[in-house]
Protein backbone atom coordinates (compact mmCIF):
# COMPACT_ATOMS: atom_id res chain seq x y z
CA UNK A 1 13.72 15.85 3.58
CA UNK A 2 11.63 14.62 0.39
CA UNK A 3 9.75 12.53 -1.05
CA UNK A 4 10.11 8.95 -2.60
CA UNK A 5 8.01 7.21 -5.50
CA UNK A 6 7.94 3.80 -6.22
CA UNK A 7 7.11 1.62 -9.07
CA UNK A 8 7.33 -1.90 -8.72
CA UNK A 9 6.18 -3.14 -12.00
CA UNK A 10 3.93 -6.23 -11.21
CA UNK A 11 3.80 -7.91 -14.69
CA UNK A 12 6.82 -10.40 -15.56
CA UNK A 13 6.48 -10.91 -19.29
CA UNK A 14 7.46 -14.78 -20.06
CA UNK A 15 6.37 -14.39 -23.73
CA UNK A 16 5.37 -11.70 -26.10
CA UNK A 17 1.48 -13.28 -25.44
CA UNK A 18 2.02 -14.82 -21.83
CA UNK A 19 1.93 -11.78 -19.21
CA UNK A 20 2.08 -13.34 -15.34
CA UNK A 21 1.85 -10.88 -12.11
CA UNK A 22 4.84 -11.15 -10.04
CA UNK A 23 4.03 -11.61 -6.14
CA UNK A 24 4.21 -8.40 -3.98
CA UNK A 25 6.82 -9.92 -1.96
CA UNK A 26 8.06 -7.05 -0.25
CA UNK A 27 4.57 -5.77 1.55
CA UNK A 28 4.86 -8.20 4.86
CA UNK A 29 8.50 -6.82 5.55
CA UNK A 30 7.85 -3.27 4.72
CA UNK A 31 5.01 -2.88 6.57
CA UNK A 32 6.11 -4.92 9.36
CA UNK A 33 9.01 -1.73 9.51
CA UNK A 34 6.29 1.06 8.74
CA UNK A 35 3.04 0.26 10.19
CA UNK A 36 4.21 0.75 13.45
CA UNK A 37 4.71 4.95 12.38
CA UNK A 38 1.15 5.55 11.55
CA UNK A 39 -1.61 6.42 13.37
CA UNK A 40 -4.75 6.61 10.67
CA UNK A 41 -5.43 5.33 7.38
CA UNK A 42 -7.77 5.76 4.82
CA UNK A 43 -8.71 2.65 2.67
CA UNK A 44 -10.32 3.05 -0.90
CA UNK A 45 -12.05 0.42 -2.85
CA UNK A 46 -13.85 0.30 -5.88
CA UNK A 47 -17.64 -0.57 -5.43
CA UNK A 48 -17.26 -3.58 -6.70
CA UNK A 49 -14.78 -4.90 -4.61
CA UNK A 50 -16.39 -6.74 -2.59
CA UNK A 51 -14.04 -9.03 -0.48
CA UNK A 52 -12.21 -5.90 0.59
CA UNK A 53 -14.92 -4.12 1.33
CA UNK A 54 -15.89 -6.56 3.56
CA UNK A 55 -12.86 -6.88 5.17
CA UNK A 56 -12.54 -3.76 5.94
CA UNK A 57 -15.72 -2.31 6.31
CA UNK A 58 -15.91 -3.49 10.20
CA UNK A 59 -12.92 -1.10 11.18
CA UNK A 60 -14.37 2.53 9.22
CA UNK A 61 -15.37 5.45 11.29
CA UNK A 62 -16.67 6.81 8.50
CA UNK A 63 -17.59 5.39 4.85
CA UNK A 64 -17.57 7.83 1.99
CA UNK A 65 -18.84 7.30 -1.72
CA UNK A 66 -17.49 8.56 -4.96
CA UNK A 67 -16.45 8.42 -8.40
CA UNK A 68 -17.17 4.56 -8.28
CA UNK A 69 -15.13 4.03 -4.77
CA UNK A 70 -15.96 3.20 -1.31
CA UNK A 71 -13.79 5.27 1.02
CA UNK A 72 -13.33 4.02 4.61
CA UNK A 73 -11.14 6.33 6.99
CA UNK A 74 -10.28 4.51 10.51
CA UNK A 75 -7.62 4.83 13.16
CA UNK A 76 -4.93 2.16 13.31
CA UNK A 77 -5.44 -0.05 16.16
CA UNK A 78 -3.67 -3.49 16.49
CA UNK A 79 -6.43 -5.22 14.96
CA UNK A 80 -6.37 -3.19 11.67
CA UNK A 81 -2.63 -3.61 11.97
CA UNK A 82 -2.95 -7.25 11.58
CA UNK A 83 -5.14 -7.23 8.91
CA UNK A 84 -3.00 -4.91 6.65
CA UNK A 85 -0.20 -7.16 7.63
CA UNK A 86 -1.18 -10.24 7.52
CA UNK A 87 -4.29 -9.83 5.01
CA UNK A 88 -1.64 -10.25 2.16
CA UNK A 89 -0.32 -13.71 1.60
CA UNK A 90 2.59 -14.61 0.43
CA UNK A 91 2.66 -15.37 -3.71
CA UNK A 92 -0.13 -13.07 -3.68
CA UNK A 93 -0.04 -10.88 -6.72
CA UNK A 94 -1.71 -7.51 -5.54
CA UNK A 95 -3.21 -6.34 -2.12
CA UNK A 96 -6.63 -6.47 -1.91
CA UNK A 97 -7.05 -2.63 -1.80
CA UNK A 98 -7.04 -0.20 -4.42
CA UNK A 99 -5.53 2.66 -2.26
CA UNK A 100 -3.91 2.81 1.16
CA UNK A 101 -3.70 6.72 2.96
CA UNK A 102 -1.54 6.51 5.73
CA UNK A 103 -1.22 9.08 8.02
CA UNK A 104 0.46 10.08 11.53
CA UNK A 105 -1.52 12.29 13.90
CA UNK A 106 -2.61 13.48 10.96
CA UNK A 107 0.12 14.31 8.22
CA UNK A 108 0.19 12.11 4.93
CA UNK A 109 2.87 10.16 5.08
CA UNK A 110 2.61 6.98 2.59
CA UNK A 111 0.42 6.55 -0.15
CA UNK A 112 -0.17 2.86 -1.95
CA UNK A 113 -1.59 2.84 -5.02
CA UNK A 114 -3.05 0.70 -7.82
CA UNK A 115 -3.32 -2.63 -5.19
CA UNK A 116 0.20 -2.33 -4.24
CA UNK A 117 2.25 -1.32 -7.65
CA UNK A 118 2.81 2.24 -7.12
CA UNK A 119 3.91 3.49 -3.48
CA UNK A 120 4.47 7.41 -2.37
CA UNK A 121 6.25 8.07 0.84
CA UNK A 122 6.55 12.10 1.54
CA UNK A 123 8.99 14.00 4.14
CA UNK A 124 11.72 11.23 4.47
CA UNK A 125 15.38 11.37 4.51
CA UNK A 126 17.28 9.64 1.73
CA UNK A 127 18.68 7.06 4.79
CA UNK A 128 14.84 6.33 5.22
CA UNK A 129 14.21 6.08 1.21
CA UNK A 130 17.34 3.98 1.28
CA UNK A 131 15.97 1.46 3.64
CA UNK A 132 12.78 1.24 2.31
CA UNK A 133 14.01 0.83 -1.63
CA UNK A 134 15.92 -2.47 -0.14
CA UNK A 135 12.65 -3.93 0.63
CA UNK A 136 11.78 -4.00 -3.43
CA UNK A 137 13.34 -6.55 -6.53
CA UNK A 138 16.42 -4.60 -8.09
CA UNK A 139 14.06 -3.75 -11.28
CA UNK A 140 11.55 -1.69 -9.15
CA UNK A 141 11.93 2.29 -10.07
CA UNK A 142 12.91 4.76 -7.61
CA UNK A 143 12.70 8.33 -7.80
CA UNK A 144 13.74 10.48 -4.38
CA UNK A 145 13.46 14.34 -4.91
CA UNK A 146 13.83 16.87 -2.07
């Protein structure tokens, strides 16, 4: 068992001045495979993230404030499911959240970072990093260590 960090590099450089953000294409079909595994997440925003606030705000069990971030720690229900899922459109460039805890029964298992561009997944095998690297672009960085 280890652990598995991503980095899929978001900016596509189409000039030396001209920087564009790629789209986060693989989120729907990764977490369509993942989501299912955890239980709990916790959801961090900074303050002045509004939209996502909002949209998540109605799920928290509990709201926490710090170091310029709203944190919001729920179980996963359907509902929430959906909105993780489905809250992130295609072409989209970023998810709306700055970081995504996930958890199962109450062990970390996936961290997402930096609205989508850095992900963590701990205590996997390297047939489960496997499957989840084929989800990213070929240029993404993968580093599995046990």
């Amino acid at each position: 068992m280890g652990n598995l960090h991503i980095i899929y590099d978001s900016l596509l450089l189409t000039s030396e001045t001209n920087k564009l953000r790629k789209s986060i294409s693989y989120w729907f079909p990764l977490m369509n495979e993942v989501l299912p595994v955890f239980t709990e997440v916790e959801v961090h925003c900074h303050e002045d993230e509004k939209e996502a606030i909002l949209k998540i705000k109605p799920f928290a069990h509990t709201i926490r404030y710090g170091s310029g971030l709203v944190i919001f720690t729920m179980p996963l229900n359907q509902k929430l499911k959906d909105l993780l899922l489905y809250g992130v459109n295609e072409g989209q460039t970023r998810i709306p959240w700055y970081t995504l805890v996930f958890k199962r029964n109450g062990a970390h298992i996936c961290t997402v970072k930096y609205h989508g561009s850095e992900l963590y997944f701990y205590q996997i095998t390297k047939e489960d990093a496997k499957e989840i690297e084929s989800y990213f672009p070929e240029e993404t960085v993968f580093e599995y260590t046990e």
